[in-house]
N, C-alpha and C. Protein backbone atom coordinates (compact mmCIF):
# COMPACT_ATOMS: atom_id res chain seq x y z
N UNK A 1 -35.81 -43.30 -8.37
CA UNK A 1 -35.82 -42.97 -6.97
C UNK A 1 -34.39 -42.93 -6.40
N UNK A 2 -33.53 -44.11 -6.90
CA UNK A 2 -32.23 -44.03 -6.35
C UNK A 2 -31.37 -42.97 -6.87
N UNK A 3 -31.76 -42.61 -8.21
CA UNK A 3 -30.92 -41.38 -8.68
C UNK A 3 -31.25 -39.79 -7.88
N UNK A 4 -32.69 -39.84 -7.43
CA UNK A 4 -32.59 -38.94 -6.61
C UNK A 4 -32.37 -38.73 -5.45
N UNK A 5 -32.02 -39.60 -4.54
CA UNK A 5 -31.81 -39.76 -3.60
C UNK A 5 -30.08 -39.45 -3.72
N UNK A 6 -29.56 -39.74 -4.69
CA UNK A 6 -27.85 -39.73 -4.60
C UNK A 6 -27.98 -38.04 -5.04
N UNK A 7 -29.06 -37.54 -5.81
CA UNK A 7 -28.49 -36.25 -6.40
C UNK A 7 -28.75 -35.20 -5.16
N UNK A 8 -30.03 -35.44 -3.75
CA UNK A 8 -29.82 -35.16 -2.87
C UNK A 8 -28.71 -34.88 -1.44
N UNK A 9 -27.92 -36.64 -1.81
CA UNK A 9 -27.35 -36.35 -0.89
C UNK A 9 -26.14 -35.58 -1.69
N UNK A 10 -25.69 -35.18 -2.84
CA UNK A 10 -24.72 -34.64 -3.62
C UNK A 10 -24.60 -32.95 -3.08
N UNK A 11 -26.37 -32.42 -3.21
CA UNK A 11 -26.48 -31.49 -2.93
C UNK A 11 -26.05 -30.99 -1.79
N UNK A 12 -26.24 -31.85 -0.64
CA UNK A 12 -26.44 -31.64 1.29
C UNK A 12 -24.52 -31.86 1.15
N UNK A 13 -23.99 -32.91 0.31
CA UNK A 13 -22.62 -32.31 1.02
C UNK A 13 -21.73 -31.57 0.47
N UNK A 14 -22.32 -30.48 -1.14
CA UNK A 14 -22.41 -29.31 -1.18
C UNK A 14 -22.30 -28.25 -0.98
N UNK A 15 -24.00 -28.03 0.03
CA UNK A 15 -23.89 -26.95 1.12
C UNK A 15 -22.96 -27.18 2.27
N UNK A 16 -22.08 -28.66 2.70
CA UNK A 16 -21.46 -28.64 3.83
C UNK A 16 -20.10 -28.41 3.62
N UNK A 17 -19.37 -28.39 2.52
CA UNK A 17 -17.86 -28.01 2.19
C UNK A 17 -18.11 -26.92 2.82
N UNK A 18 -16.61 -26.46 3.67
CA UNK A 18 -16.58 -25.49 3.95
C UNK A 18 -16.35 -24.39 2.96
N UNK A 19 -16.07 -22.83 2.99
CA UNK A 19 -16.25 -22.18 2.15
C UNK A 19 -14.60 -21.86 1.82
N UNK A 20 -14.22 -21.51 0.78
CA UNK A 20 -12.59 -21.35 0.27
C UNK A 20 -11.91 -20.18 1.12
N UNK A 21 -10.95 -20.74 1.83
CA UNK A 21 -10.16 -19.42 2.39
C UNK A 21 -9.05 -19.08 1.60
N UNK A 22 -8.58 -17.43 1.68
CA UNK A 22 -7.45 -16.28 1.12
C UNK A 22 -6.23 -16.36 2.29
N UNK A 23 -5.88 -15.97 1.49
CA UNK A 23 -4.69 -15.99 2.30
C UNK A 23 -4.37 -14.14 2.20
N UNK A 24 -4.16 -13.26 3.74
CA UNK A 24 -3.61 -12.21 3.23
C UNK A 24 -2.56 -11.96 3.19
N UNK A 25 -2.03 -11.59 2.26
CA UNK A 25 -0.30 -10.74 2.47
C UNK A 25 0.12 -9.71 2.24
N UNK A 26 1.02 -9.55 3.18
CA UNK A 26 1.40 -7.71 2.72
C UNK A 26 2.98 -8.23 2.14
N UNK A 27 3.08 -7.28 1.07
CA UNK A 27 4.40 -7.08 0.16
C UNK A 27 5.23 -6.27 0.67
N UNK A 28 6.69 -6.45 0.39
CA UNK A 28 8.01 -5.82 0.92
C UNK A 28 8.42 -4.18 0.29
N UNK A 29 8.38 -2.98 0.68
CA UNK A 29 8.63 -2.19 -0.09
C UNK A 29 9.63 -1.43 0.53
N UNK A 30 10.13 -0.12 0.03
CA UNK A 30 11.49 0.27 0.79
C UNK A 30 11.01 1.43 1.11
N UNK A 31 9.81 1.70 1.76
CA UNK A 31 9.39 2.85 2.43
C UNK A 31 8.70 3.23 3.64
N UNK A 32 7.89 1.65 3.45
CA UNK A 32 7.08 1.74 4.89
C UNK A 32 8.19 1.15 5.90
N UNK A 33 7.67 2.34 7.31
CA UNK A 33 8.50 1.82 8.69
C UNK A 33 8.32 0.02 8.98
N UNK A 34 9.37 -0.92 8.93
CA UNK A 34 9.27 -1.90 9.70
C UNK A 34 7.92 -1.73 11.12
N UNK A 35 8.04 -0.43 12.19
CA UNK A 35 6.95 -0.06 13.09
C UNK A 35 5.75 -0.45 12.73
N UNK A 36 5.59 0.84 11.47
CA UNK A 36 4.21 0.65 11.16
C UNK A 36 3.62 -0.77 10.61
N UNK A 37 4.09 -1.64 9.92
CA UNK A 37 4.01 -2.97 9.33
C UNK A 37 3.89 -3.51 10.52
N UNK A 38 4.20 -3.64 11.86
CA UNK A 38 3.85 -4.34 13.22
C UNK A 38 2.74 -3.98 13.64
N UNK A 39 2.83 -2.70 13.90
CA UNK A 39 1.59 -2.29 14.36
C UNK A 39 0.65 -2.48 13.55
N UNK A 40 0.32 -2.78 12.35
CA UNK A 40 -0.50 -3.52 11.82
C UNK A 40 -1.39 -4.29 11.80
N UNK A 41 0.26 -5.39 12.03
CA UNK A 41 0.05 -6.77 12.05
C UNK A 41 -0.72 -7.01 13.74
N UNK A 42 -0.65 -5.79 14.55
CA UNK A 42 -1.35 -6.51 15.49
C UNK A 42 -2.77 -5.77 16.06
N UNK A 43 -2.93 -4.53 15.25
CA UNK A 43 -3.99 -4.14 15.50
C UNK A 43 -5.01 -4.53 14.53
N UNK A 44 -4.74 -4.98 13.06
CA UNK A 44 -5.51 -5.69 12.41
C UNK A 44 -6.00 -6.93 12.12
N UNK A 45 -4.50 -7.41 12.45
CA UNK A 45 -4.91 -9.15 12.74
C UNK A 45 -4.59 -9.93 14.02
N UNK A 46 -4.40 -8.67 14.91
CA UNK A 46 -4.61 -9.26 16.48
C UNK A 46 -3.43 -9.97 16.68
N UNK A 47 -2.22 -9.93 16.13
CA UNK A 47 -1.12 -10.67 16.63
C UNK A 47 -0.12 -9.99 17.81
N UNK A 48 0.38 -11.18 18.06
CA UNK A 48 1.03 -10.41 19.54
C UNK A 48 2.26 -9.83 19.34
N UNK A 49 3.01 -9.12 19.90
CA UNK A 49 4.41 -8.41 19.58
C UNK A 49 5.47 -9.71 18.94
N UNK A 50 5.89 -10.20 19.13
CA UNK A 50 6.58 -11.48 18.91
C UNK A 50 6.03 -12.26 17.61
N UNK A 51 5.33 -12.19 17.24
CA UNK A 51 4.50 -12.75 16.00
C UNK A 51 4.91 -11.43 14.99
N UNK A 52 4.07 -10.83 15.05
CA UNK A 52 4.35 -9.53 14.21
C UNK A 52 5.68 -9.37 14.16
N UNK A 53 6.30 -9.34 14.99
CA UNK A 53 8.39 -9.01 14.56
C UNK A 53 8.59 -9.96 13.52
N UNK A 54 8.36 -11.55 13.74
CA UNK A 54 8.66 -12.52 13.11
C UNK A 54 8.16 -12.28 11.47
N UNK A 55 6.78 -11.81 11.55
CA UNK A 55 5.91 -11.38 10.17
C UNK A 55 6.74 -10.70 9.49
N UNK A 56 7.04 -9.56 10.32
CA UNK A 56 7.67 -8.31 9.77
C UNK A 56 9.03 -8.81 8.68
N UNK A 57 9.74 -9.63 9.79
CA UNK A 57 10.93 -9.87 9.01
C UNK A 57 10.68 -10.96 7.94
N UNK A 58 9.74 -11.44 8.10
CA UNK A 58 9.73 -12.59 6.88
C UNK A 58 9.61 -11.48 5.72
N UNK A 59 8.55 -10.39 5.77
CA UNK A 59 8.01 -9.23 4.43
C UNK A 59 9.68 -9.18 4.14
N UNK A 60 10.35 -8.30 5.37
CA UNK A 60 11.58 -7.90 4.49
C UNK A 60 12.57 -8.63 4.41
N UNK A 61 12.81 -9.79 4.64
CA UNK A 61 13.49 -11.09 3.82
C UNK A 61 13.00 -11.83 2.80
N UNK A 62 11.88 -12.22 2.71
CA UNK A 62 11.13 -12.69 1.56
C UNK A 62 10.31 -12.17 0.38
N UNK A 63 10.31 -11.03 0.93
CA UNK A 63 9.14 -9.41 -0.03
C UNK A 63 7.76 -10.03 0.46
N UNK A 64 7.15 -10.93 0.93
CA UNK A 64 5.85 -10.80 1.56
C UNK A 64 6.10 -11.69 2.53
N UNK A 65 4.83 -11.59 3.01
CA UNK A 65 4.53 -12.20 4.34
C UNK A 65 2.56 -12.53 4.43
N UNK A 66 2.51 -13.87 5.05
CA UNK A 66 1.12 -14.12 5.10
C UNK A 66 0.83 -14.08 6.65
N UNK A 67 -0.74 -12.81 6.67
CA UNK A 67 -1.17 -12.54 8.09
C UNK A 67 -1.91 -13.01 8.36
N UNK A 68 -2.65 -13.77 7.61
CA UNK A 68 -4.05 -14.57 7.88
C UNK A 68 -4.52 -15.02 7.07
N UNK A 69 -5.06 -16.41 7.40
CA UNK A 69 -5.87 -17.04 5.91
C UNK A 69 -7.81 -16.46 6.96
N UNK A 70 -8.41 -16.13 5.66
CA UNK A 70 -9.79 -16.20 6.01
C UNK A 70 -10.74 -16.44 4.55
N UNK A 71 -11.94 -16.45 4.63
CA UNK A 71 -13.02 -16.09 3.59
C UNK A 71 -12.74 -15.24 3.02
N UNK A 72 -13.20 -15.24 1.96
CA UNK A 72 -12.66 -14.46 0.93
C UNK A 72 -13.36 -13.01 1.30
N UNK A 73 -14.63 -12.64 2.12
CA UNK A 73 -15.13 -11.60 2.80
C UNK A 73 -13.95 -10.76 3.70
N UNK A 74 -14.22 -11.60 4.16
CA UNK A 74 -13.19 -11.24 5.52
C UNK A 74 -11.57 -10.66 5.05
N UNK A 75 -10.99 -11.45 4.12
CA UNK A 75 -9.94 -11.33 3.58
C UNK A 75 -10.30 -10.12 2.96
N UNK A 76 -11.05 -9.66 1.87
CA UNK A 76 -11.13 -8.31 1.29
C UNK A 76 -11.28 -7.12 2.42
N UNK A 77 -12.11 -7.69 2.70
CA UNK A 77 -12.32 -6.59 4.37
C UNK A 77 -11.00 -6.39 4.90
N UNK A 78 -10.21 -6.78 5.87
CA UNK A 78 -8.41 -6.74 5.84
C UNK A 78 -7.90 -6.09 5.11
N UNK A 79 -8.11 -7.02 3.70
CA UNK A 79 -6.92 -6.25 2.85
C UNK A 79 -7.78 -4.84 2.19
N UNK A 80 -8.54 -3.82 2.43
CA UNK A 80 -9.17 -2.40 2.56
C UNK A 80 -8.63 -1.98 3.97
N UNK A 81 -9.14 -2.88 5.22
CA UNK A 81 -8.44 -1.93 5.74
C UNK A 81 -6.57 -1.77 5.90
N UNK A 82 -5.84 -2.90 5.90
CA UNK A 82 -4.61 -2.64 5.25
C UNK A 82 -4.34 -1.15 4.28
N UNK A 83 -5.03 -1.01 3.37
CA UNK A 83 -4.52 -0.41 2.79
C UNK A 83 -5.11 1.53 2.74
N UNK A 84 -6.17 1.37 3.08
CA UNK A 84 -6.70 2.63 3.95
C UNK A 84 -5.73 3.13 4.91
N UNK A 85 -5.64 2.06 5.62
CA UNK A 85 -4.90 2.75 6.84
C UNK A 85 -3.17 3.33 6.82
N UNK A 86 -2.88 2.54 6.13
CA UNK A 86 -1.40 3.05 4.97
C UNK A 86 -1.93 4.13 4.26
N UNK A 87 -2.85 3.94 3.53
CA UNK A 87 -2.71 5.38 2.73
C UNK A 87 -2.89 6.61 3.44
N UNK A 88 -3.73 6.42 4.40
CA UNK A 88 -3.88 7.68 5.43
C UNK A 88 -2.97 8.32 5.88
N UNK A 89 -1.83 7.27 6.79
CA UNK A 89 -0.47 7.39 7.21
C UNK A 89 0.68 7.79 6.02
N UNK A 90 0.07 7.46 4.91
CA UNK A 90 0.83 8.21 3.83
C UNK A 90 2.24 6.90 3.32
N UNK A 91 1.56 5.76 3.75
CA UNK A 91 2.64 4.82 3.17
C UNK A 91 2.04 3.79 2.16
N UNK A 92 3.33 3.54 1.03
CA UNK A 92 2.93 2.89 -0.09
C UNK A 92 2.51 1.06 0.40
N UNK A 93 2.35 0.97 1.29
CA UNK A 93 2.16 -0.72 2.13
C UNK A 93 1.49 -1.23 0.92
N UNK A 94 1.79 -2.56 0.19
CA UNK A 94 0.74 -3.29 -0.64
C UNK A 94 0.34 -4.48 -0.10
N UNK A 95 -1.16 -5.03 0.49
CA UNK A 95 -1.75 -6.18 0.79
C UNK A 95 -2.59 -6.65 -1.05
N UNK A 96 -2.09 -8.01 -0.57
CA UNK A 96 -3.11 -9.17 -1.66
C UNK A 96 -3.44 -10.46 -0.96
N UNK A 97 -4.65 -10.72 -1.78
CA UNK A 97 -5.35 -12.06 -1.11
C UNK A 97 -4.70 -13.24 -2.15
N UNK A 98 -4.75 -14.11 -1.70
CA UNK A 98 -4.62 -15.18 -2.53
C UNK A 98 -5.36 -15.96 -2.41
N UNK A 99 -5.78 -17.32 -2.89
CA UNK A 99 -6.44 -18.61 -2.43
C UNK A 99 -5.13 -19.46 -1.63
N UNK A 100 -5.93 -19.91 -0.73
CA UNK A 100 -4.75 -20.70 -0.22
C UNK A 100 -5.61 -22.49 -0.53
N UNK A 101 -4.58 -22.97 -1.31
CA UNK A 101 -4.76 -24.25 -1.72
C UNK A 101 -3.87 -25.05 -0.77
């Protein structure tokens, strides 16, 4: 009885971990407009002008930059539209998820 009772409550805090978040980032390349990489950063992940500049320059000082940690859903979702929306505009922009540990 006591072993099931522990393998219950094992289960219940289980289902209560939250679920693993990504981290997204876009990579540094020597083609896309600094612009377009802002405007991006704030029509996709809602950041404000001042955030996004800061983003921006971290990509092209560091070769990436992280725009958001989410679920790994959410994060793929982003990083498609990231890269849709570059390819449309005709720029080589590269987003990746990571785990963020």
């Amino acid at each position: 009885m006591a072993i099931e009772i522990q393998h219950q409550r094992e289960a219940v805090t289980e289902r209560l971990k939250p679920p693993p978040l990504f981290k997204v980032i876009l990579l540094n390349d020597d083609y896309t407009p600094m612009d377009f990489v802002a405007n991006i950063l704030m029509q996709l992940f809602h950041k404000g002008c001042e955030e996004a500049e800061k983003i921006v320059l971290q990509i092209h000082q560091n070769g990436q930059g992280i725009c958001g940690v989410y679920v790994h859903d959410i994060a793929e979702t982003k990083q498609y539209q990231v890269m849709s929306t570059s390819r449309e505009q005709g720029h080589p922009l590269k987003c990746i998820i990571e785990t963020d540990r």
